[in-house]
N, C-alpha and C. Protein backbone atom coordinates (compact mmCIF):
# COMPACT_ATOMS: atom_id res chain seq x y z
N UNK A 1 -81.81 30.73 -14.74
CA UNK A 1 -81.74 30.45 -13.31
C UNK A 1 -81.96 31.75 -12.54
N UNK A 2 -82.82 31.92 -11.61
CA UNK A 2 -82.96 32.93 -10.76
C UNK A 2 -81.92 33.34 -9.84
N UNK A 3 -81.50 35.08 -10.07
CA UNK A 3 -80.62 35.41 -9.36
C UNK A 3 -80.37 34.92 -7.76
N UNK A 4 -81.53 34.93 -6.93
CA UNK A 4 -81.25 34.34 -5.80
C UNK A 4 -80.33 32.75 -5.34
N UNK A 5 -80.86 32.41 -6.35
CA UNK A 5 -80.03 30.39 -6.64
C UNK A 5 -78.87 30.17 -6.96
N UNK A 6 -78.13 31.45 -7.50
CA UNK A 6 -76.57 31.46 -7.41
C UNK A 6 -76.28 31.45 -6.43
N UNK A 7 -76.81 32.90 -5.26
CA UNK A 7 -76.42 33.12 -4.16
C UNK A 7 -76.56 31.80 -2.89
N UNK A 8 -77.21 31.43 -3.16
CA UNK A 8 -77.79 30.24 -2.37
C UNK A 8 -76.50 28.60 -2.86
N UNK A 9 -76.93 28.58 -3.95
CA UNK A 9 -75.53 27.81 -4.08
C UNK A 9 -73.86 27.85 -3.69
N UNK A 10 -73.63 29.37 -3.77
CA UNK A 10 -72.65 29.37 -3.19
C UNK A 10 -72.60 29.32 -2.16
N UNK A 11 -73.51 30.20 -1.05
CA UNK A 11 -73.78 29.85 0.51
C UNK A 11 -73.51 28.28 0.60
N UNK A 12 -73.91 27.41 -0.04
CA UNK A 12 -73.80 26.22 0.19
C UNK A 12 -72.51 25.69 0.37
N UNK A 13 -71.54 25.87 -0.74
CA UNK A 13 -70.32 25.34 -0.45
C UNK A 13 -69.60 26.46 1.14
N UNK A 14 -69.92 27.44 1.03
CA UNK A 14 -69.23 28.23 2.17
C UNK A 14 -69.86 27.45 3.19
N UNK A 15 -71.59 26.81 3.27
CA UNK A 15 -71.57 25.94 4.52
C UNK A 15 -70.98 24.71 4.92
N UNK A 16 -70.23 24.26 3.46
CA UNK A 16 -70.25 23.36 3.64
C UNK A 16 -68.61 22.62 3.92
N UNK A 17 -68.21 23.76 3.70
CA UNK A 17 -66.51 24.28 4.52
C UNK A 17 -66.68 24.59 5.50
N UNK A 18 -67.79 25.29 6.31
CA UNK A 18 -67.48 25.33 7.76
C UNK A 18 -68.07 24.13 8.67
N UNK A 19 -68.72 23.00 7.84
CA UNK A 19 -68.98 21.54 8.16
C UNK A 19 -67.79 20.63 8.44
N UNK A 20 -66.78 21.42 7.98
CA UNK A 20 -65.42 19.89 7.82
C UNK A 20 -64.83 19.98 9.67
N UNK A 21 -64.48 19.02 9.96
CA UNK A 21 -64.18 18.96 11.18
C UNK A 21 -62.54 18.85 11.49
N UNK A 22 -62.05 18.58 10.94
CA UNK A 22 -60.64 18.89 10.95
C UNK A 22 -60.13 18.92 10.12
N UNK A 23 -58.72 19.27 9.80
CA UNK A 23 -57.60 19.07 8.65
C UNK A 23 -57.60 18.17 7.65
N UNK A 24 -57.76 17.40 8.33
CA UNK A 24 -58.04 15.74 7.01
C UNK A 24 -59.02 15.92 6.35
N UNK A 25 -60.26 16.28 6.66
CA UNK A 25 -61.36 16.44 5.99
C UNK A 25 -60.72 17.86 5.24
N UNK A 26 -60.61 18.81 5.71
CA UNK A 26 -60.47 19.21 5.13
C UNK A 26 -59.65 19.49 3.58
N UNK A 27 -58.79 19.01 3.89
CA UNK A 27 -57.61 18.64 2.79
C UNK A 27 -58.18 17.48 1.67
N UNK A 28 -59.16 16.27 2.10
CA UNK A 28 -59.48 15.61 1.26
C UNK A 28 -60.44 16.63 0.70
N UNK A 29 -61.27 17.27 1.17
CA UNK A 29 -62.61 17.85 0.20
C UNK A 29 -62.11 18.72 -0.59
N UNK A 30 -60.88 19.27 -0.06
CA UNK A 30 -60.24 20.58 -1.14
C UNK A 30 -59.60 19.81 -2.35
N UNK A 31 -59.03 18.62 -1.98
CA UNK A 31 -58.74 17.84 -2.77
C UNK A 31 -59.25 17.17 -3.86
N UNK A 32 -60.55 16.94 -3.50
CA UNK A 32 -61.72 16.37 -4.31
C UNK A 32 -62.25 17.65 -5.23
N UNK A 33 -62.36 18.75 -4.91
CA UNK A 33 -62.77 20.22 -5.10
C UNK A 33 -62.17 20.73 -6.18
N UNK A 34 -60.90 20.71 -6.14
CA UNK A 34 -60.05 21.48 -6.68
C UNK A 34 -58.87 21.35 -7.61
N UNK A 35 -58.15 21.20 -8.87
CA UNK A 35 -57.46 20.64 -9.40
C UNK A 35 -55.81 21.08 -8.30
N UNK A 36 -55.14 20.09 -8.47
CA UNK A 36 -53.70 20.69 -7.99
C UNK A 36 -53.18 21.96 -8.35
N UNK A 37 -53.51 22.12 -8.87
CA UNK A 37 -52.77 23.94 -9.68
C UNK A 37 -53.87 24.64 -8.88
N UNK A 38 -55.16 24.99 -8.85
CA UNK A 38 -55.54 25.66 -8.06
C UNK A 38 -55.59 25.64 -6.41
N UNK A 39 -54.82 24.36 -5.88
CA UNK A 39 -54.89 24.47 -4.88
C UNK A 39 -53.49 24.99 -4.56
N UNK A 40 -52.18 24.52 -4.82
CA UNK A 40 -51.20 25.45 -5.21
C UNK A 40 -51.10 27.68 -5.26
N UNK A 41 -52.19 27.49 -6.57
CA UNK A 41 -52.12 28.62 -6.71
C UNK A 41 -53.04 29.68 -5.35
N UNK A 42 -53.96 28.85 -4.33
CA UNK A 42 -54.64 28.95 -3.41
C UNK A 42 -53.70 29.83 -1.83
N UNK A 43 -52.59 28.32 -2.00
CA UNK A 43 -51.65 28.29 -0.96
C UNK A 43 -50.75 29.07 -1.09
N UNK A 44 -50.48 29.80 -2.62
CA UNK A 44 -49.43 30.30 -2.92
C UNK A 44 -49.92 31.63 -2.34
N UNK A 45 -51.09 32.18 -2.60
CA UNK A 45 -51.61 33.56 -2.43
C UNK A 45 -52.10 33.85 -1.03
N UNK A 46 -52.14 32.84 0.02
CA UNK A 46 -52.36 32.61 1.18
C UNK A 46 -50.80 33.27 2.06
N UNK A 47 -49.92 32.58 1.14
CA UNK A 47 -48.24 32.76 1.46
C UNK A 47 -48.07 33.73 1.25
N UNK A 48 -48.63 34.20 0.02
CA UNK A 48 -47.80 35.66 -0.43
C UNK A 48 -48.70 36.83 0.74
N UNK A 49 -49.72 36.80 1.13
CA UNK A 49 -50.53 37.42 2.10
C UNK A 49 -50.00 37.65 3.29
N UNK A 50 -49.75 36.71 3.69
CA UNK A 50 -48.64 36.25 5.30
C UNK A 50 -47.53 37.49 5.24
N UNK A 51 -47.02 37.20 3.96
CA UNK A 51 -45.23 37.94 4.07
C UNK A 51 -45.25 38.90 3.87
N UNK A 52 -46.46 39.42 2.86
CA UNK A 52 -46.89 41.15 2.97
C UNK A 52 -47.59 41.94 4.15
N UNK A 53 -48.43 41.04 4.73
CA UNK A 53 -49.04 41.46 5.80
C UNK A 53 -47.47 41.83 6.84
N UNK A 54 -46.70 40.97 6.93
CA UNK A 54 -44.94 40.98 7.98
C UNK A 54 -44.62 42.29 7.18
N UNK A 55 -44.52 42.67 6.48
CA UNK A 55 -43.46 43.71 5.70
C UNK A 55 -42.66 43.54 4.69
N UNK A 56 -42.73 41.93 3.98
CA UNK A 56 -41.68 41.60 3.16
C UNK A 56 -41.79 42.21 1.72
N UNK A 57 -41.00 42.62 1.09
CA UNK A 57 -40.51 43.62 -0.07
C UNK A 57 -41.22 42.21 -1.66
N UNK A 58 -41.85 43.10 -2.82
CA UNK A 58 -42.03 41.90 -3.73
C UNK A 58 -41.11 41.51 -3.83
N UNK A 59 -39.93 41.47 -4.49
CA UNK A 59 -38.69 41.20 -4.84
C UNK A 59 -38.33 39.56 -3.95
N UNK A 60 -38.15 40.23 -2.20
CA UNK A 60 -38.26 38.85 -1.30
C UNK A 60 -38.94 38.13 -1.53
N UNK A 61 -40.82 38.64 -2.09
CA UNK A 61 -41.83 37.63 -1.77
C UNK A 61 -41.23 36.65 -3.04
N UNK A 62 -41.67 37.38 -4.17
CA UNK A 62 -41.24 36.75 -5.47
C UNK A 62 -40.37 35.54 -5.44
N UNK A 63 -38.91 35.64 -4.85
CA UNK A 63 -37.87 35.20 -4.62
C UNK A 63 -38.19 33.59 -3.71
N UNK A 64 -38.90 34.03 -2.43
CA UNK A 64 -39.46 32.95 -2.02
C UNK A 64 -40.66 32.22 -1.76
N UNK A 65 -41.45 32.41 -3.14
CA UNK A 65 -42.60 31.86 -3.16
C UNK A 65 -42.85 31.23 -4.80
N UNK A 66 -41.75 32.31 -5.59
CA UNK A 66 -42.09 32.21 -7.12
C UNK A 66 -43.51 32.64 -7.19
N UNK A 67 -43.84 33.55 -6.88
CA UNK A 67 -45.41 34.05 -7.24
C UNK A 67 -45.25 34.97 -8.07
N UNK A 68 -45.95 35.51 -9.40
CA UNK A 68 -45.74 36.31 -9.95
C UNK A 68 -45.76 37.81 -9.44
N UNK A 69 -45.40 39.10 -10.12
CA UNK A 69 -45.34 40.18 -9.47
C UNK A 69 -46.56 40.23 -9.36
N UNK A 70 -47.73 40.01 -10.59
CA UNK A 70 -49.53 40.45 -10.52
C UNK A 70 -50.22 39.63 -9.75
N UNK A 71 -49.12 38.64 -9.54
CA UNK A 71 -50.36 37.36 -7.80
C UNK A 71 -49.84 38.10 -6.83
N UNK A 72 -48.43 38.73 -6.79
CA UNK A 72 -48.40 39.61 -5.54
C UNK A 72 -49.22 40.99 -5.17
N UNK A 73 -48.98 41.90 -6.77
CA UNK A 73 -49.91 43.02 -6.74
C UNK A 73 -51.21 42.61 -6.36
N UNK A 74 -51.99 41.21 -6.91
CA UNK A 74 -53.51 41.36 -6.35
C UNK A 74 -53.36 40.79 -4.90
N UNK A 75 -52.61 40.16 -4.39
CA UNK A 75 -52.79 39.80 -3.32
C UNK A 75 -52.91 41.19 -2.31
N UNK A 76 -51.99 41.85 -2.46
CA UNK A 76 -51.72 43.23 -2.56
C UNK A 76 -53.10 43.93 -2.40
N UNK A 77 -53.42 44.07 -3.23
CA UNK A 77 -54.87 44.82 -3.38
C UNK A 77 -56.13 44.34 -2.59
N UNK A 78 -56.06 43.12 -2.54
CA UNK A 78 -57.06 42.70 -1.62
C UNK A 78 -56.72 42.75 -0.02
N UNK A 79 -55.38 42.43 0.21
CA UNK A 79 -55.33 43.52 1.80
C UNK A 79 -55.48 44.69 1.90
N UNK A 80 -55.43 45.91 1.02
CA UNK A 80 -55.75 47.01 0.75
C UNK A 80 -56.93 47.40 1.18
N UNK A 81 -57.41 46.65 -0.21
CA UNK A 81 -58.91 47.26 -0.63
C UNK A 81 -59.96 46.09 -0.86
N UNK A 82 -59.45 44.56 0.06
CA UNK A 82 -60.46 43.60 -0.50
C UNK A 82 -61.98 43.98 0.83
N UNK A 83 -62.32 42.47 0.78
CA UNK A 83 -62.97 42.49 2.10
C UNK A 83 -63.00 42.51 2.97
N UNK A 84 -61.81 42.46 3.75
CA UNK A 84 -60.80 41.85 4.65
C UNK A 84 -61.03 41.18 5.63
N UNK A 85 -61.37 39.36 4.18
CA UNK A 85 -61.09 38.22 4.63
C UNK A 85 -59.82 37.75 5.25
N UNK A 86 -58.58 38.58 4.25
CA UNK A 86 -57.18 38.25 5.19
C UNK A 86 -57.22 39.06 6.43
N UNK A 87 -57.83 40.04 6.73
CA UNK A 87 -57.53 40.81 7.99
C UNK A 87 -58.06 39.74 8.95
N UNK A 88 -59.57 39.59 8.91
CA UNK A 88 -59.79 38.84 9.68
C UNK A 88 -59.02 37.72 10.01
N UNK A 89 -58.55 36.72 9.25
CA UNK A 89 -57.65 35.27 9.25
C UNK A 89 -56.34 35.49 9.71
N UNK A 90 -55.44 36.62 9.49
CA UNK A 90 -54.12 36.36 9.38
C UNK A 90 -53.85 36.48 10.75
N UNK A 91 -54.06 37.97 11.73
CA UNK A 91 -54.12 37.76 13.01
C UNK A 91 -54.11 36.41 13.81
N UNK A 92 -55.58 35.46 13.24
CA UNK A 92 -55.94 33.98 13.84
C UNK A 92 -54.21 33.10 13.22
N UNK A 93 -53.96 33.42 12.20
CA UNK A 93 -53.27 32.17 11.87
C UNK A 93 -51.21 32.75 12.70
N UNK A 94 -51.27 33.90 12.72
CA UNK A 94 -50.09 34.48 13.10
C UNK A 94 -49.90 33.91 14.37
N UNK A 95 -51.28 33.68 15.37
CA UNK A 95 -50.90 34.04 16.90
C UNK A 95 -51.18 32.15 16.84
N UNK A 96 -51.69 31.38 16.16
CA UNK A 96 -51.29 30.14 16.26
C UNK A 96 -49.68 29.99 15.38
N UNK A 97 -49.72 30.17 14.40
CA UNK A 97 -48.06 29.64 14.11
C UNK A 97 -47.01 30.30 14.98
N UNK A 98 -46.98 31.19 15.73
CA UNK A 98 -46.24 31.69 17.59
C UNK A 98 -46.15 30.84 18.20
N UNK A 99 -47.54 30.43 18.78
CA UNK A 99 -48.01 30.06 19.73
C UNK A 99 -47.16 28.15 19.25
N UNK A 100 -47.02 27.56 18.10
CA UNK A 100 -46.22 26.38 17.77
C UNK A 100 -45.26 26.93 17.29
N UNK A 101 -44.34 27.84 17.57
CA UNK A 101 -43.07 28.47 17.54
C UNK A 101 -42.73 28.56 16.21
N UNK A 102 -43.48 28.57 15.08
CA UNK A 102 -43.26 28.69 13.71
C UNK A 102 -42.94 29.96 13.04
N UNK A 103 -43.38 31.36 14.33
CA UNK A 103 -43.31 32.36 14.07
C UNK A 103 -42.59 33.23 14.25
């Protein structure tokens, strides 16, 4: 398969996540997508992102997420040193869970 046709395939599903129109859709296609354990393990590293990005200690995160120390260390590493896909997102998702007093 030609290197370009990976890239292109994956573009595809990334277009095809920013096609879903709300929550429901969304949740069914991740659903359809994804076994339960990876969507779990998805949400879990989403969580553990949130509480490190706040300041929370592994020990806390660990404690209330049950994530391992190395899903915390990489989570870890990718706010560090990833792409910063969480930089971009977490800001967006902080000033909405405020903004519905969750925060």
């Amino acid at each position: 398969m030609p290197k370009n046709m990976k890239k292109e395939q994956g573009d595809l599903l990334y277009e095809t996540i920013l096609s879903l129109k709300d929550l429901d859709e969304c949740k069914k296609f991740f659903s359809d997508l994804c076994t339960m354990a990876e969507l779990r393990a998805m949400e879990q590293r989403f969580e553990v992102a949130l509480l490190l990005s706040d300041g929370m200690i592994y020990n806390d995160i660990l404690e209330r997420t049950g994530a391992s120390s190395a899903t915390i260390s990489r989570v870890n590493r990718s706010l560090q040193y990833g792409a910063d896909g969480y930089q971009t997102v977490l800001p967006r998702v902080k000033e909405k869970l405020k903004a519905n007093g969750q925060l």
